[in-house]
N, C-alpha and C. Protein backbone atom coordinates (compact mmCIF):
# COMPACT_ATOMS: atom_id res chain seq x y z
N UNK A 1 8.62 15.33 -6.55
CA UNK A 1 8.35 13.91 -6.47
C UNK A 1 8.91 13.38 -5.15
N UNK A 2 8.23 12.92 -4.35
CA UNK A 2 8.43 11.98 -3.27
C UNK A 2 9.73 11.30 -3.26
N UNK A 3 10.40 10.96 -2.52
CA UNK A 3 11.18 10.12 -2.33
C UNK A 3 11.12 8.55 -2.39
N UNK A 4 9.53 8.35 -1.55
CA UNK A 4 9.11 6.66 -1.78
C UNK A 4 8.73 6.82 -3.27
N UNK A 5 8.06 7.92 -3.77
CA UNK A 5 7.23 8.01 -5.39
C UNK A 5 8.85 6.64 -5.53
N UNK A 6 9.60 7.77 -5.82
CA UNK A 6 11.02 7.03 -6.89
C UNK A 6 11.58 5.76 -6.46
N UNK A 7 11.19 5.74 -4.97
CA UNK A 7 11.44 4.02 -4.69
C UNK A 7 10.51 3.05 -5.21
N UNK A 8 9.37 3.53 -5.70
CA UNK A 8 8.31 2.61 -5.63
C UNK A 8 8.68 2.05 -7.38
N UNK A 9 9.01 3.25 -8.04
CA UNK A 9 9.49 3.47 -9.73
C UNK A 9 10.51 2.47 -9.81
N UNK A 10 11.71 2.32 -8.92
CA UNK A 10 12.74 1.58 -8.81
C UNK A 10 11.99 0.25 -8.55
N UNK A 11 11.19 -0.02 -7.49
CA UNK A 11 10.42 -1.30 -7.51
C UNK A 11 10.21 -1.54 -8.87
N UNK A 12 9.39 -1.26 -9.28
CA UNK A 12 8.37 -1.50 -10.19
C UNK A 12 9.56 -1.74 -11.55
N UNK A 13 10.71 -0.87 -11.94
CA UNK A 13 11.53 -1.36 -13.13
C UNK A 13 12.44 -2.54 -12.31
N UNK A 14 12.67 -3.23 -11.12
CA UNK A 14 13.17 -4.33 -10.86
C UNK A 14 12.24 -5.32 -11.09
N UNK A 15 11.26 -5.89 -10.95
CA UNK A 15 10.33 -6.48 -11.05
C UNK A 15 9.63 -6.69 -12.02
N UNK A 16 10.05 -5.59 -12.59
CA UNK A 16 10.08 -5.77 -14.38
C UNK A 16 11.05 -6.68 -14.88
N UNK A 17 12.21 -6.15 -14.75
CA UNK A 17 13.28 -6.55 -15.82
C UNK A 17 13.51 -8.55 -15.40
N UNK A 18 13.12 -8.43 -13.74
CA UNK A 18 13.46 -9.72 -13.49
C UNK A 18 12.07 -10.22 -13.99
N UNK A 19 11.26 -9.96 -14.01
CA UNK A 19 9.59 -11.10 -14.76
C UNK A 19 10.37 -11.21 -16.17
N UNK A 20 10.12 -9.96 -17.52
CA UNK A 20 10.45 -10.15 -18.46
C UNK A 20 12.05 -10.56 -18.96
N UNK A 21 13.23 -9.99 -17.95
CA UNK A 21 14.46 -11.03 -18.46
C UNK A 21 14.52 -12.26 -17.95
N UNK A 22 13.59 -12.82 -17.30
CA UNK A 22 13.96 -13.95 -16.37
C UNK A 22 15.15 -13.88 -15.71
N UNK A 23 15.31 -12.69 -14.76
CA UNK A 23 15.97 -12.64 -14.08
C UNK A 23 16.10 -13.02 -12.92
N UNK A 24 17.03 -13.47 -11.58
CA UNK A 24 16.82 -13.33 -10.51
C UNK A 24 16.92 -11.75 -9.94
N UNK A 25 15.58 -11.66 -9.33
CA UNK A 25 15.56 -10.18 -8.57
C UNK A 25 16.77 -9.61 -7.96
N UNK A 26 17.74 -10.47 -7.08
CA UNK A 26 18.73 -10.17 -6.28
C UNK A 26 19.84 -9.81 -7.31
N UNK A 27 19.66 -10.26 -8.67
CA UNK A 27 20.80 -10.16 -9.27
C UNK A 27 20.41 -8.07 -10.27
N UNK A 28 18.83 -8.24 -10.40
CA UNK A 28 18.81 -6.91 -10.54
C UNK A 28 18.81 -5.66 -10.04
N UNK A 29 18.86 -5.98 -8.45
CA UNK A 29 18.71 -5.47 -7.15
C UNK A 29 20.26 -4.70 -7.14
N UNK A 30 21.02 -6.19 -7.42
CA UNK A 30 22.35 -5.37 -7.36
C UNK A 30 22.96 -4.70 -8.57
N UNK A 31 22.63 -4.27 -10.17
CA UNK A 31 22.75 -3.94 -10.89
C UNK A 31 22.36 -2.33 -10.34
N UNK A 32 21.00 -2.18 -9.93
CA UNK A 32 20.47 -1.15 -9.34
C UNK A 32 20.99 -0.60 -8.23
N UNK A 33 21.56 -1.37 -7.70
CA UNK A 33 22.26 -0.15 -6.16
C UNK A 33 23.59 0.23 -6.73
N UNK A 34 24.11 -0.34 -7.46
CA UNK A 34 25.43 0.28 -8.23
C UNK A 34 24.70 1.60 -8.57
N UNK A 35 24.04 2.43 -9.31
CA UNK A 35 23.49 3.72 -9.73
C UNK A 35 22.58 3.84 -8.40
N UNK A 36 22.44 3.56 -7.59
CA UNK A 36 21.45 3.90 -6.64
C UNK A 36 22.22 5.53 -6.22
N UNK A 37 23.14 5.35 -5.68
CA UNK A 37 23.72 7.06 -4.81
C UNK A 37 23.52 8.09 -6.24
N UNK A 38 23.57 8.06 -7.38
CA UNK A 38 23.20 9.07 -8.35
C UNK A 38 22.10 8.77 -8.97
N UNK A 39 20.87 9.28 -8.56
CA UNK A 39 19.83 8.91 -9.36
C UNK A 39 19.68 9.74 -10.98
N UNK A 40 18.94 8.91 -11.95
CA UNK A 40 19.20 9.66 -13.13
C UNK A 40 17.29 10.19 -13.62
N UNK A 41 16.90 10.72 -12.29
CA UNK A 41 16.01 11.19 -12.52
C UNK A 41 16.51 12.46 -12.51
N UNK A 42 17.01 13.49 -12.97
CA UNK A 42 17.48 14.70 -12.83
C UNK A 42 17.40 15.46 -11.73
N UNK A 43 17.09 14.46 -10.29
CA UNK A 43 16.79 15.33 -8.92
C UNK A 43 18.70 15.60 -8.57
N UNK A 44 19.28 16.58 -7.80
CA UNK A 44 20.46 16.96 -7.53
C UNK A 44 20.68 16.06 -6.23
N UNK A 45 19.77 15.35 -5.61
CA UNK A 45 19.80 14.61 -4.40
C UNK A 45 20.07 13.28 -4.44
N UNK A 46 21.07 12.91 -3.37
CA UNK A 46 21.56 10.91 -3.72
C UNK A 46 19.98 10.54 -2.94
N UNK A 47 20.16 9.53 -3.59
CA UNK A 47 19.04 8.62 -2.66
C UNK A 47 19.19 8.29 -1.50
N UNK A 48 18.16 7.95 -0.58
CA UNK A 48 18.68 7.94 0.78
C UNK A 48 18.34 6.73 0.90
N UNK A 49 19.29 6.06 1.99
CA UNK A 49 19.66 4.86 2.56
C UNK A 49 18.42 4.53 2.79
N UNK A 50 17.70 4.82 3.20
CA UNK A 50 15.85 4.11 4.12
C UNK A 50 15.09 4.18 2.79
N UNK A 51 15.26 5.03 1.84
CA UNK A 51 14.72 4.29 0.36
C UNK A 51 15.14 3.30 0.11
N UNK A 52 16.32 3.03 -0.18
CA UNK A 52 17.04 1.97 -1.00
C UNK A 52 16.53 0.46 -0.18
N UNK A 53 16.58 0.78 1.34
CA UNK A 53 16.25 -0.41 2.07
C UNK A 53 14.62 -1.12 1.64
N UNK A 54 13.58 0.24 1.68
CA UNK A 54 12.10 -0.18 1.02
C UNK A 54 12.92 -0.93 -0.05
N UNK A 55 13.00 -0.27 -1.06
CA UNK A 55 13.47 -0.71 -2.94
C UNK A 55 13.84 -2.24 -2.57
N UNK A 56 14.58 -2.69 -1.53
CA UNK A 56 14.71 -4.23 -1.30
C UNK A 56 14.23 -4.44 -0.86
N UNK A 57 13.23 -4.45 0.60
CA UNK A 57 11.95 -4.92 1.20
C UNK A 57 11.33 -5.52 0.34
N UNK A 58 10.74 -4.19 -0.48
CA UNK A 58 9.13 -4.33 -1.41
C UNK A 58 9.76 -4.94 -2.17
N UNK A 59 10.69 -5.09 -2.86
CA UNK A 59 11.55 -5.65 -4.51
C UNK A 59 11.50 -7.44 -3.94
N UNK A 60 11.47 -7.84 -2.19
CA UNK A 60 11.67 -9.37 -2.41
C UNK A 60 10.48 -9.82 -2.01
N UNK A 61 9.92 -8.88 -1.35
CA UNK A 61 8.81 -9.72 -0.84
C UNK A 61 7.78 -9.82 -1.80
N UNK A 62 8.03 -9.19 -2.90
CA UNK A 62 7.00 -8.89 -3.69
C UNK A 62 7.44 -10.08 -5.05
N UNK A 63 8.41 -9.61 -5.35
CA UNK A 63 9.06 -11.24 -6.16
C UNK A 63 8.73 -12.72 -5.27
N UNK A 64 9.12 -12.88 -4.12
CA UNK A 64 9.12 -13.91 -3.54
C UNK A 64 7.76 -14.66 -3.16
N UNK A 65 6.78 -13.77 -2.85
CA UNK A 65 5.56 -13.71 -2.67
C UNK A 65 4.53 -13.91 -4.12
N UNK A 66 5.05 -13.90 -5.23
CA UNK A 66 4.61 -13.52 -6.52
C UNK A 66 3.42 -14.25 -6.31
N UNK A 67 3.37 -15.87 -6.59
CA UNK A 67 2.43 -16.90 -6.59
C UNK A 67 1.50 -16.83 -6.10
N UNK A 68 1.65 -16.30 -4.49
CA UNK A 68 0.02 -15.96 -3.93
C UNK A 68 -0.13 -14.74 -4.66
N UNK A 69 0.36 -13.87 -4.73
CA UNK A 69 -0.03 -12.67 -5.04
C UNK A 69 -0.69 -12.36 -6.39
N UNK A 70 -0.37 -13.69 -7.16
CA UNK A 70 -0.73 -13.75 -8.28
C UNK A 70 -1.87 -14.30 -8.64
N UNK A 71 -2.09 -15.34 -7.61
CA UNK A 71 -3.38 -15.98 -7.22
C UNK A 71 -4.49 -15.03 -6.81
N UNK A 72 -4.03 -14.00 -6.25
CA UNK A 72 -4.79 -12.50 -5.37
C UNK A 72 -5.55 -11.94 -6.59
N UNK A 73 -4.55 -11.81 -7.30
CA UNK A 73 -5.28 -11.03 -8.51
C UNK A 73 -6.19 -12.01 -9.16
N UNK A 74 -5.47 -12.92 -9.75
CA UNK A 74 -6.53 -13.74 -10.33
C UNK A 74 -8.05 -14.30 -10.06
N UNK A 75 -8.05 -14.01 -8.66
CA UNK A 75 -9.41 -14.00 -7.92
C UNK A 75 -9.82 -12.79 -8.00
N UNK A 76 -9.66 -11.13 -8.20
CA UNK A 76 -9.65 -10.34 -7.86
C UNK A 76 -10.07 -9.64 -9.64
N UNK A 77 -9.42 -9.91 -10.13
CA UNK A 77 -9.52 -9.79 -11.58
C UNK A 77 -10.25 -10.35 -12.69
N UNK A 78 -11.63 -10.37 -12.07
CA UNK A 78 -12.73 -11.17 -12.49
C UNK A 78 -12.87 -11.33 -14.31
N UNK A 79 -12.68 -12.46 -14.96
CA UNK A 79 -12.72 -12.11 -16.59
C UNK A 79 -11.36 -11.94 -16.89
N UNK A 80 -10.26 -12.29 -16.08
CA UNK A 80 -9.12 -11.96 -16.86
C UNK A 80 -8.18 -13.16 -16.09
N UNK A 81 -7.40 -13.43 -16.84
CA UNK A 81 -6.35 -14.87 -16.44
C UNK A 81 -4.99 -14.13 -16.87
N UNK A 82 -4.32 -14.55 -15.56
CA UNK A 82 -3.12 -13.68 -14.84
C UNK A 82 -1.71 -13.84 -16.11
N UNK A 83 -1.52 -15.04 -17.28
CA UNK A 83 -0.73 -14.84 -17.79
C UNK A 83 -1.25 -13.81 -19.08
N UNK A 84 -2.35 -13.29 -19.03
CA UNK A 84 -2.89 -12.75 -20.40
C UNK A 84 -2.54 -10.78 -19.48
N UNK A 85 -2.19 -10.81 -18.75
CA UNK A 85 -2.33 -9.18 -17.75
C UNK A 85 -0.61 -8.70 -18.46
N UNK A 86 -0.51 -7.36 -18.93
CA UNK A 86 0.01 -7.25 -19.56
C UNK A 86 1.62 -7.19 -18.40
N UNK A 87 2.79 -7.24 -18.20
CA UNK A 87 4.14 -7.43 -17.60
C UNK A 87 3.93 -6.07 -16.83
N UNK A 88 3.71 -5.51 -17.59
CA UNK A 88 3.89 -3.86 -16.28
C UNK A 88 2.94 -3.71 -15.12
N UNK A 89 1.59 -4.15 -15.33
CA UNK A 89 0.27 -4.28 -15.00
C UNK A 89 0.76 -5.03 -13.73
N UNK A 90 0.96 -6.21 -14.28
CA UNK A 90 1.45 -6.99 -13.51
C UNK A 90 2.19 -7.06 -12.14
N UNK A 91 3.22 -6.27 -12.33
CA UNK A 91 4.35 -6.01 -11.94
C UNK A 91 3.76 -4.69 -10.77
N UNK A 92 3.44 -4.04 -11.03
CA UNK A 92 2.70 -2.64 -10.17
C UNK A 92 1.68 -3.67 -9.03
N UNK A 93 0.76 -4.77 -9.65
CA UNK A 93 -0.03 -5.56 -8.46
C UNK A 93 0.81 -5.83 -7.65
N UNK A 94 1.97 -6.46 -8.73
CA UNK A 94 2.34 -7.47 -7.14
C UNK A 94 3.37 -6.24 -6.22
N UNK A 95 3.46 -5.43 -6.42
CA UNK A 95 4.33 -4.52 -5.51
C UNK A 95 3.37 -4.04 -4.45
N UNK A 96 2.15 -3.69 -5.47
CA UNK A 96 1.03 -2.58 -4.43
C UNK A 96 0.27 -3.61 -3.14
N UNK A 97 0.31 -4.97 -4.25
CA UNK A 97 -0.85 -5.89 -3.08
C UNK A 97 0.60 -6.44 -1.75
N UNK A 98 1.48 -6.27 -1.97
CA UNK A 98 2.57 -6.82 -1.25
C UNK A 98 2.48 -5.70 -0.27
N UNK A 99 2.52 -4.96 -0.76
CA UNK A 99 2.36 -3.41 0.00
C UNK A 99 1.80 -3.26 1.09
N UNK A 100 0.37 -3.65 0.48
CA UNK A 100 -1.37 -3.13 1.03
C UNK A 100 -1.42 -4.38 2.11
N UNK A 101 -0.39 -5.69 2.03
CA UNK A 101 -0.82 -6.97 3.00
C UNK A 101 0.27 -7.13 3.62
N UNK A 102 1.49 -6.40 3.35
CA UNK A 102 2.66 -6.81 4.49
C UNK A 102 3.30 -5.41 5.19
N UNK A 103 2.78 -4.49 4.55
CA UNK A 103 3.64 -3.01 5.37
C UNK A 103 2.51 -1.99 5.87
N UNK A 104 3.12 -0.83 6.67
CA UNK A 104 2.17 -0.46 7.01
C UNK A 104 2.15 1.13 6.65
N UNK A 105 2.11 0.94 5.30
CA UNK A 105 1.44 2.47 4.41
C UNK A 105 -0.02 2.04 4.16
N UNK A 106 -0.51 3.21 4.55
CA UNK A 106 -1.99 4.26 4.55
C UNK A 106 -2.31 3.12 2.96
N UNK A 107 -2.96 1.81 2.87
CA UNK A 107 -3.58 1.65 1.87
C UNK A 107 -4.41 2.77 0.91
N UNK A 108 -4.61 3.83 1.43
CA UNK A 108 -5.04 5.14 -0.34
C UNK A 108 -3.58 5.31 -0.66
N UNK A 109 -2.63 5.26 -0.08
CA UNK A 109 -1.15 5.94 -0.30
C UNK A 109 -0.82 5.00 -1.65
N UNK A 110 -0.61 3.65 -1.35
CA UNK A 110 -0.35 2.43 -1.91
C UNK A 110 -1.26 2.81 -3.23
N UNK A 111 -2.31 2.70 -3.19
CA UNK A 111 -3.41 2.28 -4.49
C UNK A 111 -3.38 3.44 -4.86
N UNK A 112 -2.80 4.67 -4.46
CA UNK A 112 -2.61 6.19 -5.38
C UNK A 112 -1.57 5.88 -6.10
N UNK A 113 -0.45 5.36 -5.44
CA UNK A 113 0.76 5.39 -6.12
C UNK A 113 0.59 3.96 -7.32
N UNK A 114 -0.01 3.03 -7.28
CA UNK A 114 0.08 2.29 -8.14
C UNK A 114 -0.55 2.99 -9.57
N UNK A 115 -1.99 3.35 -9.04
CA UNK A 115 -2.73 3.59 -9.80
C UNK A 115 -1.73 4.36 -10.56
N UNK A 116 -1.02 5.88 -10.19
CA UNK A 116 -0.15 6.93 -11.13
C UNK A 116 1.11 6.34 -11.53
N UNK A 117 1.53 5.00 -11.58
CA UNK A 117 2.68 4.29 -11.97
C UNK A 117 1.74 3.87 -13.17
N UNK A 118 0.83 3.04 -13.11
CA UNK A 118 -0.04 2.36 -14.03
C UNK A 118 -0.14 3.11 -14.91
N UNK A 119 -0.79 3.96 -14.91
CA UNK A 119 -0.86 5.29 -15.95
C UNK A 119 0.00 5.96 -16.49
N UNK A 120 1.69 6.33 -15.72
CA UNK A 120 2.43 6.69 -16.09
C UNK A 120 3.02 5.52 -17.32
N UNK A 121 3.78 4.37 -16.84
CA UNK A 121 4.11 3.33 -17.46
C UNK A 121 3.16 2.09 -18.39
N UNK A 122 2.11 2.59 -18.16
CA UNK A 122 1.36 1.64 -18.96
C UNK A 122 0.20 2.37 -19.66
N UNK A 123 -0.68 2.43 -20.07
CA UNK A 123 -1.86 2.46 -19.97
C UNK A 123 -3.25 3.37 -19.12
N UNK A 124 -3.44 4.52 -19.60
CA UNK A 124 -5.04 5.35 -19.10
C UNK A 124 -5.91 3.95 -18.35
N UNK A 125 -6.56 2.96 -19.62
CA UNK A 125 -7.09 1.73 -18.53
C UNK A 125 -6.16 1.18 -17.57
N UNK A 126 -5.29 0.97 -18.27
CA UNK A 126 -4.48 0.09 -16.86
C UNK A 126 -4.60 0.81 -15.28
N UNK A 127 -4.39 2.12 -15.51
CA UNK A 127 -4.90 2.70 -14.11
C UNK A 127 -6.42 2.65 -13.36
N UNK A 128 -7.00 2.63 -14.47
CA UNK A 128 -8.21 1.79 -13.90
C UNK A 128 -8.50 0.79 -13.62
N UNK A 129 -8.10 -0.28 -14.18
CA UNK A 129 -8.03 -1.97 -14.04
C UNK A 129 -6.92 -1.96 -12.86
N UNK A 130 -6.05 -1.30 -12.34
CA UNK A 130 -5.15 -1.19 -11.03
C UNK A 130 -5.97 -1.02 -9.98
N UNK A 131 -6.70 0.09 -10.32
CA UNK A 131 -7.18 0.98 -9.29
C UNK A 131 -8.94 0.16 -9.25
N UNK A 132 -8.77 -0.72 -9.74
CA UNK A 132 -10.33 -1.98 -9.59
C UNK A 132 -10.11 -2.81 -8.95
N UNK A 133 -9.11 -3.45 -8.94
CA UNK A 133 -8.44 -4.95 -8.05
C UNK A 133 -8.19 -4.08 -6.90
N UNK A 134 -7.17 -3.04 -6.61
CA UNK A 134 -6.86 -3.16 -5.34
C UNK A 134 -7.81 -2.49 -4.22
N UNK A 135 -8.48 -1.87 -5.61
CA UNK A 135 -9.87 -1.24 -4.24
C UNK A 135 -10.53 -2.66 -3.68
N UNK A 136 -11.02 -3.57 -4.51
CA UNK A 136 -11.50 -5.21 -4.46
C UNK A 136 -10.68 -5.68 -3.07
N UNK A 137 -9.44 -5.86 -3.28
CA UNK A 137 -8.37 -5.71 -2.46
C UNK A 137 -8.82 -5.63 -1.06
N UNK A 138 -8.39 -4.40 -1.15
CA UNK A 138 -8.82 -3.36 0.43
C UNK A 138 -10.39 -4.08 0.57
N UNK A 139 -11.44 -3.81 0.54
CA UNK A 139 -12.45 -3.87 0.78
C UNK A 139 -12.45 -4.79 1.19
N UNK A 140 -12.10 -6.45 0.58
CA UNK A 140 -12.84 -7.62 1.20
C UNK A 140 -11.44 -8.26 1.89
N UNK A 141 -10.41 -7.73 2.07
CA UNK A 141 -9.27 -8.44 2.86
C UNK A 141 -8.99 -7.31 4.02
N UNK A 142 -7.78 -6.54 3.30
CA UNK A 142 -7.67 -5.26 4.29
C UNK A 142 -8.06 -4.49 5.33
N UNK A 143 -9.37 -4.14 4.64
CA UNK A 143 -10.09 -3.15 5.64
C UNK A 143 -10.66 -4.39 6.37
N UNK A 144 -11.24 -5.54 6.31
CA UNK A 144 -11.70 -6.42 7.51
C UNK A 144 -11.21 -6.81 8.09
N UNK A 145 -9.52 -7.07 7.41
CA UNK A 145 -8.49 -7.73 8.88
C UNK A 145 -8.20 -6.52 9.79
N UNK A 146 -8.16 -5.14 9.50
CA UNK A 146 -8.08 -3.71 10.13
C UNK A 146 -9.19 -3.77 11.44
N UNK A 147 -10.18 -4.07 10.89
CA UNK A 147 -11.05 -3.65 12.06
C UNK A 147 -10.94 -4.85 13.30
N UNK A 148 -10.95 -5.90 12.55
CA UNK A 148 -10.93 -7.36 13.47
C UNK A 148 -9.48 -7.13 14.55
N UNK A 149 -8.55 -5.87 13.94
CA UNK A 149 -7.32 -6.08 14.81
C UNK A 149 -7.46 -5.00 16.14
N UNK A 150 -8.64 -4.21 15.74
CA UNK A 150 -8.62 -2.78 16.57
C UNK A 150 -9.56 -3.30 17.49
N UNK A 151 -8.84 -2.58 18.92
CA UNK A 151 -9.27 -2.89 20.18
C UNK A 151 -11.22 -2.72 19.98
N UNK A 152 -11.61 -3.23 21.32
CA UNK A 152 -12.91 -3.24 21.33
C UNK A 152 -13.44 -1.86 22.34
């Protein structure tokens, strides 16, 4: 397993616990770097510093950003209204679309890894209903601000 794989996992259970405990992110952020140097995925390796830094990147911009991002989907998620999308579902958009519109990983990288979080933690459909929006996503935002930026 990747190294970002387990940062992205760490995203995705911060962003959890702060949606469903009503938490502040920063306050689960730091619950989480306390166990950050021993991970209890059974790998023998500490986590490395340039993970942990993503795990807070993606963990605020993606909390902080929620509202548009939530708006993203809800346009994006044709037939479905954003408080009825189940917390995990949820939670994987707003990391991946935060992802796919503010950093600069290989958008298939992003929408692979959501999609196998989705599936892992949620739901066979949910990886499909992931992997529907953010292709939607890419296609009519992404890939057109991409080309509009590349030289002539």
């Amino acid at each position: 397993m990747s190294s970002r794989h387990k940062a992205r996992q760490a995203v995705l259970q911060v962003l959890y616990q702060a949606e469903v405990g009503r938490q502040r992110v920063e306050d689960v952020l730091s619950r989480y770097a306390e166990g950050w140097s021993a991970p209890d995925d059974g790998s023998p390796e500490p986590w490395d510093e340039e993970d942990w830094r993503f795990v807070v990147r993606l963990s605020r911009g993606a909390w902080e950003g929620r509202r548009e991002l939530d708006a993203l989907v809800g346009q994006f998620a044709e037939g479905w209204d954003v408080d009825r999308i189940a917390r995990v579902d949820l939670s994987i958009l707003r990391m991946a679309l935060y992802e796919l519109l503010h950093l600069d990983t290989p958008p298939a990288v992003v929408i692979n890894e959501a999609v196998e979080l989705a599936k892992r933690y949620s739901t066979e459909d949910s990886g499909r209903f992931v992997n529907g929006i953010l292709g939607r996503v890419y296609r009519e935002l992404v890939e057109p601000r991409a080309r509009s930026t590349q030289p002539s």
